[in-house]
PDB file of N, CA and C in Angstrom:
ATOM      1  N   UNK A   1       0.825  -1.192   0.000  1.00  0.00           N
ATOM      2  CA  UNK A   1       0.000   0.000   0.000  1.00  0.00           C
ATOM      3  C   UNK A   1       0.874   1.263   0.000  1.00  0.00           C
ATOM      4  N   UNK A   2       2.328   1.421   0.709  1.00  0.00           N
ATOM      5  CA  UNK A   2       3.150   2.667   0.835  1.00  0.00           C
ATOM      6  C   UNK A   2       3.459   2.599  -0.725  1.00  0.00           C
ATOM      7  N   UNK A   3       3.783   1.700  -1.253  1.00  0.00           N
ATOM      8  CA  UNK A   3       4.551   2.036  -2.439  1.00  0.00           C
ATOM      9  C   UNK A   3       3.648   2.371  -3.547  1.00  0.00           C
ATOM     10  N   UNK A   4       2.326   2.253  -3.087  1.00  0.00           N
ATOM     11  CA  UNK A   4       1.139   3.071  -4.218  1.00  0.00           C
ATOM     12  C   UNK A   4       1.166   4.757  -3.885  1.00  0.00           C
ATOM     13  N   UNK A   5       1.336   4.582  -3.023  1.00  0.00           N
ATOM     14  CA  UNK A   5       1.058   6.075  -2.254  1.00  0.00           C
ATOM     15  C   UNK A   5       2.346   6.590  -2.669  1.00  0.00           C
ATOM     16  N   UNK A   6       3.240   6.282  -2.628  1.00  0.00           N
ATOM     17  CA  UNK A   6       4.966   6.861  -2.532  1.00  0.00           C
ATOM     18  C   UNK A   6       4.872   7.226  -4.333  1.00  0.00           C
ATOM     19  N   UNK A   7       4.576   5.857  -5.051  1.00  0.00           N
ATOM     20  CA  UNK A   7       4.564   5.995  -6.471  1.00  0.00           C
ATOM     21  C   UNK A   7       3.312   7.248  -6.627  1.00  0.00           C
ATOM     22  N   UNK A   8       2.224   7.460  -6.460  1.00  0.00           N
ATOM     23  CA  UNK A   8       1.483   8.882  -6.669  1.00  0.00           C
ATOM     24  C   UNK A   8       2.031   9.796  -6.020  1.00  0.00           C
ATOM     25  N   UNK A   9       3.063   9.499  -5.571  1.00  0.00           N
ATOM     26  CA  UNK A   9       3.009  10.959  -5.074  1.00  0.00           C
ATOM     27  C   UNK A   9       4.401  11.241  -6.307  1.00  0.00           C
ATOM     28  N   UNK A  10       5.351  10.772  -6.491  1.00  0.00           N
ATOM     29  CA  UNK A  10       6.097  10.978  -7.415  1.00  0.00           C
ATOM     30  C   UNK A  10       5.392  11.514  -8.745  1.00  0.00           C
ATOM     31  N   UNK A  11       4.556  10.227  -8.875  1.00  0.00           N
ATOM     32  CA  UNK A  11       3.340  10.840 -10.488  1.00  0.00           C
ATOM     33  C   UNK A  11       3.235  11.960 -10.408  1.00  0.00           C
ATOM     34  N   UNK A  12       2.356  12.679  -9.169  1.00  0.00           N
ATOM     35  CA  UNK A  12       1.623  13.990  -8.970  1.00  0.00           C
ATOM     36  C   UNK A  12       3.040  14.998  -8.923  1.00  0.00           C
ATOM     37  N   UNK A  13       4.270  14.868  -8.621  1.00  0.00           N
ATOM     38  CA  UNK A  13       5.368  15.463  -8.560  1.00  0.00           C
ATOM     39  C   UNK A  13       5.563  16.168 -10.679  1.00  0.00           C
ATOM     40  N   UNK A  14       6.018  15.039 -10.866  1.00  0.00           N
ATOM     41  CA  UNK A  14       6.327  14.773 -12.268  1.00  0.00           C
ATOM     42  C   UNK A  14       5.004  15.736 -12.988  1.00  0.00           C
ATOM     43  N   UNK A  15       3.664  15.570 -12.797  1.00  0.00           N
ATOM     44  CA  UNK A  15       3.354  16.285 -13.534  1.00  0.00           C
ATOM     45  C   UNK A  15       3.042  17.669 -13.528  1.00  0.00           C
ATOM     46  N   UNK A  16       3.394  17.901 -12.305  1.00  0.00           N
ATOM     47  CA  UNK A  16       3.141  19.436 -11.814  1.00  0.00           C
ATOM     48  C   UNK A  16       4.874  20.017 -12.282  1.00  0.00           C
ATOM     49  N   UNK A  17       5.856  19.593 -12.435  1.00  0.00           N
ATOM     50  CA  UNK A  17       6.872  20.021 -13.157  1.00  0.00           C
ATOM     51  C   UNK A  17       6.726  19.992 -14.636  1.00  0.00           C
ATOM     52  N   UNK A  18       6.559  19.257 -15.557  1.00  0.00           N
ATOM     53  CA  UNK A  18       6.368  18.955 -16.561  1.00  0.00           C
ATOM     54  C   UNK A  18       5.105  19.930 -17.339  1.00  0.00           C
ATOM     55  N   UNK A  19       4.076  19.653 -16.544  1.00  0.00           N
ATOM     56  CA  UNK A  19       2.801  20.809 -16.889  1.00  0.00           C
ATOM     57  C   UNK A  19       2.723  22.176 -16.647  1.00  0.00           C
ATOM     58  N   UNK A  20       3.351  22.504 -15.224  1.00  0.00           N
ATOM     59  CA  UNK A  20       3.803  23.719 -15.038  1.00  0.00           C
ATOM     60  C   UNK A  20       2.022  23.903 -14.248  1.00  0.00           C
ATOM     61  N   UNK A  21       1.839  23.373 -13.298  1.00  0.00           N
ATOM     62  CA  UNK A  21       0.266  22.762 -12.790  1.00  0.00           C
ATOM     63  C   UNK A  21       0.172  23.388 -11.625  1.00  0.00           C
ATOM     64  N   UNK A  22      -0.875  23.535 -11.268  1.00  0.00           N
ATOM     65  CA  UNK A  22      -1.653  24.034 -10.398  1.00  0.00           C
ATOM     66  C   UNK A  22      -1.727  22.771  -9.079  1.00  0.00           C
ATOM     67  N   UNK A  23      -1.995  23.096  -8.149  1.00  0.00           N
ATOM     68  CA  UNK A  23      -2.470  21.683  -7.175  1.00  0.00           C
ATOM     69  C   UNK A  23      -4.215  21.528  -7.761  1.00  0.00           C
ATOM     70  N   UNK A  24      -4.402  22.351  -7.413  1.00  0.00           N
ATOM     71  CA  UNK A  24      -6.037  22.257  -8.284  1.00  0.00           C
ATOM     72  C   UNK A  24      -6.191  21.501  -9.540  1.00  0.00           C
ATOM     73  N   UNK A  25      -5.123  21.993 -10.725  1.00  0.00           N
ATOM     74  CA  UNK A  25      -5.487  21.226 -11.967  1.00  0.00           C
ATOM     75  C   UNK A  25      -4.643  20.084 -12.149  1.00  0.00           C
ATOM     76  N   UNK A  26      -3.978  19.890 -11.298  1.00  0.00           N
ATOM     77  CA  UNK A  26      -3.222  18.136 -10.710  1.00  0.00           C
ATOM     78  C   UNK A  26      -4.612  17.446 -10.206  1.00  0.00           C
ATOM     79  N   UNK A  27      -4.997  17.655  -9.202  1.00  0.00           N
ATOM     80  CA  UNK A  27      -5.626  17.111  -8.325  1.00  0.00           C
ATOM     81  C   UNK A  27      -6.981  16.522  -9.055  1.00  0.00           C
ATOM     82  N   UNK A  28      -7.671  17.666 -10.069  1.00  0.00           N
ATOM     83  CA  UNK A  28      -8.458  17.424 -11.544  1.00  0.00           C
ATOM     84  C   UNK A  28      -8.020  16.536 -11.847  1.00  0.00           C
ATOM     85  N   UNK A  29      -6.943  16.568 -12.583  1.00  0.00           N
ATOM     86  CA  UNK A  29      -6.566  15.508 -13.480  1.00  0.00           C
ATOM     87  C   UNK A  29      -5.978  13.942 -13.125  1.00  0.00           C
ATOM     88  N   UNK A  30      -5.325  13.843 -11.767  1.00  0.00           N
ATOM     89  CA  UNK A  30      -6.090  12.700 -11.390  1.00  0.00           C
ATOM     90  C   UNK A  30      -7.045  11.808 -10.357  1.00  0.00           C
ATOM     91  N   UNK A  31      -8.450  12.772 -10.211  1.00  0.00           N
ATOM     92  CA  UNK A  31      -9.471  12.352  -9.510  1.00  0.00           C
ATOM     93  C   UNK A  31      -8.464  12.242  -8.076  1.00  0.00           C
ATOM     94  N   UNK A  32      -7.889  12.702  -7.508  1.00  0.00           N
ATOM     95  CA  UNK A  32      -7.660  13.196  -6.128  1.00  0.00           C
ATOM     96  C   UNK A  32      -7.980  14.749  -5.489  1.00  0.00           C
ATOM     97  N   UNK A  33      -8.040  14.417  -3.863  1.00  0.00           N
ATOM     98  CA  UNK A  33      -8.366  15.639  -3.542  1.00  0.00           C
ATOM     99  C   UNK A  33      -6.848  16.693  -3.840  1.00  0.00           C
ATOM    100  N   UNK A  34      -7.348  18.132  -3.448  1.00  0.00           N
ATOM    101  CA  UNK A  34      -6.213  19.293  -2.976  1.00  0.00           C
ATOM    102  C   UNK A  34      -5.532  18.898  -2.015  1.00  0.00           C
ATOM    103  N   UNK A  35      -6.435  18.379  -0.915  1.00  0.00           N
ATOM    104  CA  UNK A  35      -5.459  18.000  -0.030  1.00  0.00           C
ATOM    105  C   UNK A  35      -4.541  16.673  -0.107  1.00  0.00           C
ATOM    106  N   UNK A  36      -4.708  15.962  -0.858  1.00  0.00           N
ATOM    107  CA  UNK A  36      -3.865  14.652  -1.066  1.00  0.00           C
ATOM    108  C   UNK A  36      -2.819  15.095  -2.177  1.00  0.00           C
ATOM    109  N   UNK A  37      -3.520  15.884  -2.970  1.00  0.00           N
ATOM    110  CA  UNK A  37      -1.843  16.193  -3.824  1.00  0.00           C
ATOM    111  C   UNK A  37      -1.251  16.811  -2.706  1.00  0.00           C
ATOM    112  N   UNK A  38      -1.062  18.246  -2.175  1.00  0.00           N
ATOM    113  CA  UNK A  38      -0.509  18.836  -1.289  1.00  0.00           C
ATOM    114  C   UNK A  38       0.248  18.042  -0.484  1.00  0.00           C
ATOM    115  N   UNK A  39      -0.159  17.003   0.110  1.00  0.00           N
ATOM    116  CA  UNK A  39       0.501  16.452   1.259  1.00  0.00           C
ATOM    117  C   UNK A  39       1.773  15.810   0.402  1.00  0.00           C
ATOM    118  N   UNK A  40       0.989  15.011  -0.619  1.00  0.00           N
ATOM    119  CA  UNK A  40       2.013  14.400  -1.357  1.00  0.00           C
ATOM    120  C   UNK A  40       3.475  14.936  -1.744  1.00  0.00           C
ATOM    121  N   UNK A  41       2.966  16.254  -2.213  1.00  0.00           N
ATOM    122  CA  UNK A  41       3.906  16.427  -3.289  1.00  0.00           C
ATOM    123  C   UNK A  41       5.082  17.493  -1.769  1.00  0.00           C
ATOM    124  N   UNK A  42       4.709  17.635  -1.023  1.00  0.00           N
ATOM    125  CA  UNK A  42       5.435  18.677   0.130  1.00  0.00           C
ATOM    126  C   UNK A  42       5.732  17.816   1.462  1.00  0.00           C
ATOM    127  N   UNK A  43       5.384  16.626   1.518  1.00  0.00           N
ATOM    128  CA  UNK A  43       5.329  16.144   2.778  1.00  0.00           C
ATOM    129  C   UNK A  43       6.234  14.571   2.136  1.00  0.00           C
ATOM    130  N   UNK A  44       5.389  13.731   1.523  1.00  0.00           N
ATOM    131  CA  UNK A  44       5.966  12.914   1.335  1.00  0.00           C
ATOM    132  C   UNK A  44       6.838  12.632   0.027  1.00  0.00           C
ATOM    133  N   UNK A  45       6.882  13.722  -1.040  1.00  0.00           N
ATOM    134  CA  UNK A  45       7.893  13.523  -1.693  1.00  0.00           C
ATOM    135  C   UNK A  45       9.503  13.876  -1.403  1.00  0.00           C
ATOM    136  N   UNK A  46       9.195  14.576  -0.281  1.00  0.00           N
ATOM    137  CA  UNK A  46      10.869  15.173   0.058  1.00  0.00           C
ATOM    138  C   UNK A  46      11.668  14.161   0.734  1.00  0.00           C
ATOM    139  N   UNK A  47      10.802  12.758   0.788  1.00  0.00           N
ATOM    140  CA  UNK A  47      11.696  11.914   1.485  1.00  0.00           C
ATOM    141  C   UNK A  47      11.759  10.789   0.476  1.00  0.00           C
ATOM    142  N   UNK A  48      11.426  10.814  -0.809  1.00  0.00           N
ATOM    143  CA  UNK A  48      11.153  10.017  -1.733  1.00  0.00           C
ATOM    144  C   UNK A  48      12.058  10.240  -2.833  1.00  0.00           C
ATOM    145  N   UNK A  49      11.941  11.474  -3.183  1.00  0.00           N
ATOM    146  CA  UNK A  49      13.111  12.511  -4.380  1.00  0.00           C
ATOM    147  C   UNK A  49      13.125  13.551  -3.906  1.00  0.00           C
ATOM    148  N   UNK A  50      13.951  13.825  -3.168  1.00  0.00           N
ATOM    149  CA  UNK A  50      14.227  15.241  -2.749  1.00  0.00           C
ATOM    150  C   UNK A  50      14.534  16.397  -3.937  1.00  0.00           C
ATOM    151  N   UNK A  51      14.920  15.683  -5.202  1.00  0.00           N
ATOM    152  CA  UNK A  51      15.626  16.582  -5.940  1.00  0.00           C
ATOM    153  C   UNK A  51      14.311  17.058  -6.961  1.00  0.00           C
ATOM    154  N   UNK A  52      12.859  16.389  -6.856  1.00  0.00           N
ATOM    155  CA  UNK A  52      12.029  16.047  -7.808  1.00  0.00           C
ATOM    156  C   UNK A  52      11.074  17.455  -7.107  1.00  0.00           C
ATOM    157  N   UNK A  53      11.450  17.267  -5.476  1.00  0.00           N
ATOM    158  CA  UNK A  53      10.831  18.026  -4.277  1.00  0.00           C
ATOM    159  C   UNK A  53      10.966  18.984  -4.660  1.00  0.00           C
ATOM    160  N   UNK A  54      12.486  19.661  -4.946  1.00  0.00           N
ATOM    161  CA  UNK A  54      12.719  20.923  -5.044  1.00  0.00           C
ATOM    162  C   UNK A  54      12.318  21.493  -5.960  1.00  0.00           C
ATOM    163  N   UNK A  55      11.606  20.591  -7.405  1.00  0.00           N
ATOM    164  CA  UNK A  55      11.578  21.807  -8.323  1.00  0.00           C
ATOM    165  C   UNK A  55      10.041  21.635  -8.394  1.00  0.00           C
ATOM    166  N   UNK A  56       9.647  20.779  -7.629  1.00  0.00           N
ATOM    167  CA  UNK A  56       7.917  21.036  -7.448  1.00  0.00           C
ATOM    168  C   UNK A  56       7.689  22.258  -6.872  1.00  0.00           C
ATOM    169  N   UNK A  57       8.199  22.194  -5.114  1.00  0.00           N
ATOM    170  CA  UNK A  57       8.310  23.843  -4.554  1.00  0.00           C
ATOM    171  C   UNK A  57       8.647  24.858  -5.420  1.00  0.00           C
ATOM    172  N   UNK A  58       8.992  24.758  -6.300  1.00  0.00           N
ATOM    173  CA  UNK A  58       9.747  25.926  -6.981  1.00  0.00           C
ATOM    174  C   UNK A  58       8.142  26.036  -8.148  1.00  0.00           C
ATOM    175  N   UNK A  59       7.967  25.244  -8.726  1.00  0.00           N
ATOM    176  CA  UNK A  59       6.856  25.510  -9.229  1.00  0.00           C
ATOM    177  C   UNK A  59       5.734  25.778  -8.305  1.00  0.00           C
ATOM    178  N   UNK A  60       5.561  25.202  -7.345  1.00  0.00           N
ATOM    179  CA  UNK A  60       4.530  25.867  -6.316  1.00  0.00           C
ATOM    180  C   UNK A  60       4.395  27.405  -5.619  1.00  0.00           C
ATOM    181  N   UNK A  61       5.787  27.690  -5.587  1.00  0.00           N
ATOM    182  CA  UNK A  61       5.892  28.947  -5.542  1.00  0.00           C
ATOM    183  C   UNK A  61       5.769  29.980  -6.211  1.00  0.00           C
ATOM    184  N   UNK A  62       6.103  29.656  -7.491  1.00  0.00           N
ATOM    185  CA  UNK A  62       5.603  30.696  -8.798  1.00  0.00           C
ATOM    186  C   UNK A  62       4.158  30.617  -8.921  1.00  0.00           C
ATOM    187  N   UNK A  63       3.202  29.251  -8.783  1.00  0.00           N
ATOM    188  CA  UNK A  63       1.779  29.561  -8.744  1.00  0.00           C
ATOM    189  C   UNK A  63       1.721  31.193  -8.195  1.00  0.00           C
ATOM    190  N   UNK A  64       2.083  30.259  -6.642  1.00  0.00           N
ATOM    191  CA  UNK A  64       1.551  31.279  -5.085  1.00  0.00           C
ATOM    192  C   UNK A  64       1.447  32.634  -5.540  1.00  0.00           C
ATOM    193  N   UNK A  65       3.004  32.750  -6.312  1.00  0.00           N
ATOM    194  CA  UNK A  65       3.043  34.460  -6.329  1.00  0.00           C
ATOM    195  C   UNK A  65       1.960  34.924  -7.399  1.00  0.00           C
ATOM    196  N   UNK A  66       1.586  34.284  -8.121  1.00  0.00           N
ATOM    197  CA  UNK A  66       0.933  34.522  -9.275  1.00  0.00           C
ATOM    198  C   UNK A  66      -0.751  34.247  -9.432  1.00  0.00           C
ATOM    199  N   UNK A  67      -1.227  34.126  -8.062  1.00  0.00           N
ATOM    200  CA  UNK A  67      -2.040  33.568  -7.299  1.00  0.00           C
ATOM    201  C   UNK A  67      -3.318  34.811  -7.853  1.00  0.00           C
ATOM    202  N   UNK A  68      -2.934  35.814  -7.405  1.00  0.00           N
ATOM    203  CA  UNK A  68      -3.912  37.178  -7.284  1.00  0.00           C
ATOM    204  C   UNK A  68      -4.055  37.827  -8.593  1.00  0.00           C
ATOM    205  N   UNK A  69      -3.055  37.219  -9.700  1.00  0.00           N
ATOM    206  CA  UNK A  69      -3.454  37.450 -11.037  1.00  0.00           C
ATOM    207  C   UNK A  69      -4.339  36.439 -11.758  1.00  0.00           C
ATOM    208  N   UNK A  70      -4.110  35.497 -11.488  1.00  0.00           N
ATOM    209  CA  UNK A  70      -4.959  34.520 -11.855  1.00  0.00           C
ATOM    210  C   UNK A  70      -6.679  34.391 -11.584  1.00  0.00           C
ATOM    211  N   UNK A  71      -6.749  35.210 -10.144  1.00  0.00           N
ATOM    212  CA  UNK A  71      -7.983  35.410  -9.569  1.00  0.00           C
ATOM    213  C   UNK A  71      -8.612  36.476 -10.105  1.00  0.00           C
ATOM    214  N   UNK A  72      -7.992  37.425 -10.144  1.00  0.00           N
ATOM    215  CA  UNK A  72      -8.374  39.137 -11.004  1.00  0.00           C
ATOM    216  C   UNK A  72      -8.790  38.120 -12.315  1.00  0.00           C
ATOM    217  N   UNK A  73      -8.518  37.726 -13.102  1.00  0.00           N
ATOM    218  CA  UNK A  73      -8.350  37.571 -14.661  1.00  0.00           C
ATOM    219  C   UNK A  73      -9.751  36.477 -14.576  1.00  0.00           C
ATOM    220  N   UNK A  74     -10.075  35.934 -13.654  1.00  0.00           N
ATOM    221  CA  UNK A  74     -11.360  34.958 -13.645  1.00  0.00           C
ATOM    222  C   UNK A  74     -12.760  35.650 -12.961  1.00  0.00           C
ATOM    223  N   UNK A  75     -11.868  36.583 -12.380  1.00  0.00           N
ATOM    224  CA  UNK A  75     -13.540  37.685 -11.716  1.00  0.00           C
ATOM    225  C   UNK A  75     -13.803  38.436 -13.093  1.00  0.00           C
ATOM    226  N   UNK A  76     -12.324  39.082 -13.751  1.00  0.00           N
ATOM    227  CA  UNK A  76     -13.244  39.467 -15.045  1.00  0.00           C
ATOM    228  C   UNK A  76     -13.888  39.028 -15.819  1.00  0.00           C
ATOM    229  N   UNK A  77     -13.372  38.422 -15.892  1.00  0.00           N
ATOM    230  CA  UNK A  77     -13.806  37.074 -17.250  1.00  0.00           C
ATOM    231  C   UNK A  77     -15.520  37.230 -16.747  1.00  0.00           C
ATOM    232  N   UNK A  78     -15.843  36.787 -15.474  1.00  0.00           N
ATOM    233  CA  UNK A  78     -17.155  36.183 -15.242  1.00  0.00           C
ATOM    234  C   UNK A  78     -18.283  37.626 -15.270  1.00  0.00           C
ATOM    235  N   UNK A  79     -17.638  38.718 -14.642  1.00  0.00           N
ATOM    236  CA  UNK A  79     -18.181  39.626 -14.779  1.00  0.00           C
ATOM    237  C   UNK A  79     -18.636  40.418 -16.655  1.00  0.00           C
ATOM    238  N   UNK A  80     -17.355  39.864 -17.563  1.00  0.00           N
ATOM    239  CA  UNK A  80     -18.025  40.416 -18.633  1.00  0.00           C
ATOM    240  C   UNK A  80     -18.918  39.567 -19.426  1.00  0.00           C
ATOM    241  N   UNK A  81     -18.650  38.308 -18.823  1.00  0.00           N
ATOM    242  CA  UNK A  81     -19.656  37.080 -19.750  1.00  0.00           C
ATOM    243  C   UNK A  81     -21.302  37.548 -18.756  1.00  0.00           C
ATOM    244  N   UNK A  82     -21.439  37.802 -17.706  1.00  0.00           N
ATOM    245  CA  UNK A  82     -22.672  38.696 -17.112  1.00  0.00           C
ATOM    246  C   UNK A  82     -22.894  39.562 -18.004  1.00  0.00           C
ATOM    247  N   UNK A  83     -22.302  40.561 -17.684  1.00  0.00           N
ATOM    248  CA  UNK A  83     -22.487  41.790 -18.847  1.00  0.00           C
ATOM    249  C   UNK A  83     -23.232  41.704 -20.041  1.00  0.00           C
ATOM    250  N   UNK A  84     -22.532  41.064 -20.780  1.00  0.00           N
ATOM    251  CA  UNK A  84     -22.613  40.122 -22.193  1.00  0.00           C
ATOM    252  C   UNK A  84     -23.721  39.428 -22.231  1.00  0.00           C
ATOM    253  N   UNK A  85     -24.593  38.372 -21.495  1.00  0.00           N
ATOM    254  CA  UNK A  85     -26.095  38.092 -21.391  1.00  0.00           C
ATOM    255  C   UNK A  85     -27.026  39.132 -21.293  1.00  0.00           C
ATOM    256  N   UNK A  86     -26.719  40.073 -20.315  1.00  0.00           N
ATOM    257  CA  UNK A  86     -27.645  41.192 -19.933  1.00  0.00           C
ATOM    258  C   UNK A  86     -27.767  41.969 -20.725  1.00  0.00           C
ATOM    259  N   UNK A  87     -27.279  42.173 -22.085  1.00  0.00           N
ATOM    260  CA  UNK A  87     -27.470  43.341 -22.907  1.00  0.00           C
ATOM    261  C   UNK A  87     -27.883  42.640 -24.244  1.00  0.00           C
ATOM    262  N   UNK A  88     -27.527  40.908 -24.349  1.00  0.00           N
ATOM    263  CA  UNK A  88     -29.004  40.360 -25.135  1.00  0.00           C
ATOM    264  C   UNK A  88     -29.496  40.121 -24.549  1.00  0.00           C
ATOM    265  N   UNK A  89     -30.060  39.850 -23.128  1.00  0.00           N
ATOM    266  CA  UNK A  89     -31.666  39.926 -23.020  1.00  0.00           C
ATOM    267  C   UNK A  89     -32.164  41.470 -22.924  1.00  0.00           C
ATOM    268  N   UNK A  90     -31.251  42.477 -22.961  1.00  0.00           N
ATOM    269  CA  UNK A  90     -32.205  43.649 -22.844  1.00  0.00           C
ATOM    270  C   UNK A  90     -32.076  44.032 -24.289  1.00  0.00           C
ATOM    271  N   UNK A  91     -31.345  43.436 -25.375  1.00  0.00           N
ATOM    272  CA  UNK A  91     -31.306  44.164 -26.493  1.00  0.00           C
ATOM    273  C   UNK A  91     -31.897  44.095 -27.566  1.00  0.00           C
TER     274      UNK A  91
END
């Protein structure tokens, strides 16, 4: 059973480097929670590949910082697709 768990967590490592991924759109893509990638990829990969560790954090960290642009850019989005209904049904 560890070595299923040890092997996903490497998987979930690998593709969040490779994809350049979100924990969210990891966690999507393979039917696990946020919190099970997370643990995985910060808790139990650093004792698994430490070296696989470091450049996950490193991609996790560029999310983080990039966190509040990503959020701005999806409130607009939703606010002009609103917009955008409301002026064909009033038009």
């Amino acid at each position: 059973m560890k070595d299923l768990v040890d092997e996903r967590a490497v998987m979930l490592g690998q593709y969040i480097v490779e994809k350049d991924s979100t924990v969210r759109e990891t966690a999507k893509a393979f039917s696990v929670s946020k919190s099970t990638v997370h643990k995985d990829v910060t808790q139990r990969l650093s004792t698994i590949n430490p070296a696989l560790a470091k450049e996950v954090k490193a991609v996790l960290q560029k999310n983080k910082a990039e966190r509040h642009m990503r959020g701005g850019e999806a409130t607009r989005l939703k606010y002009e697709m609103l917009s955008q209904k409301t002026k064909t049904r009033n038009g």
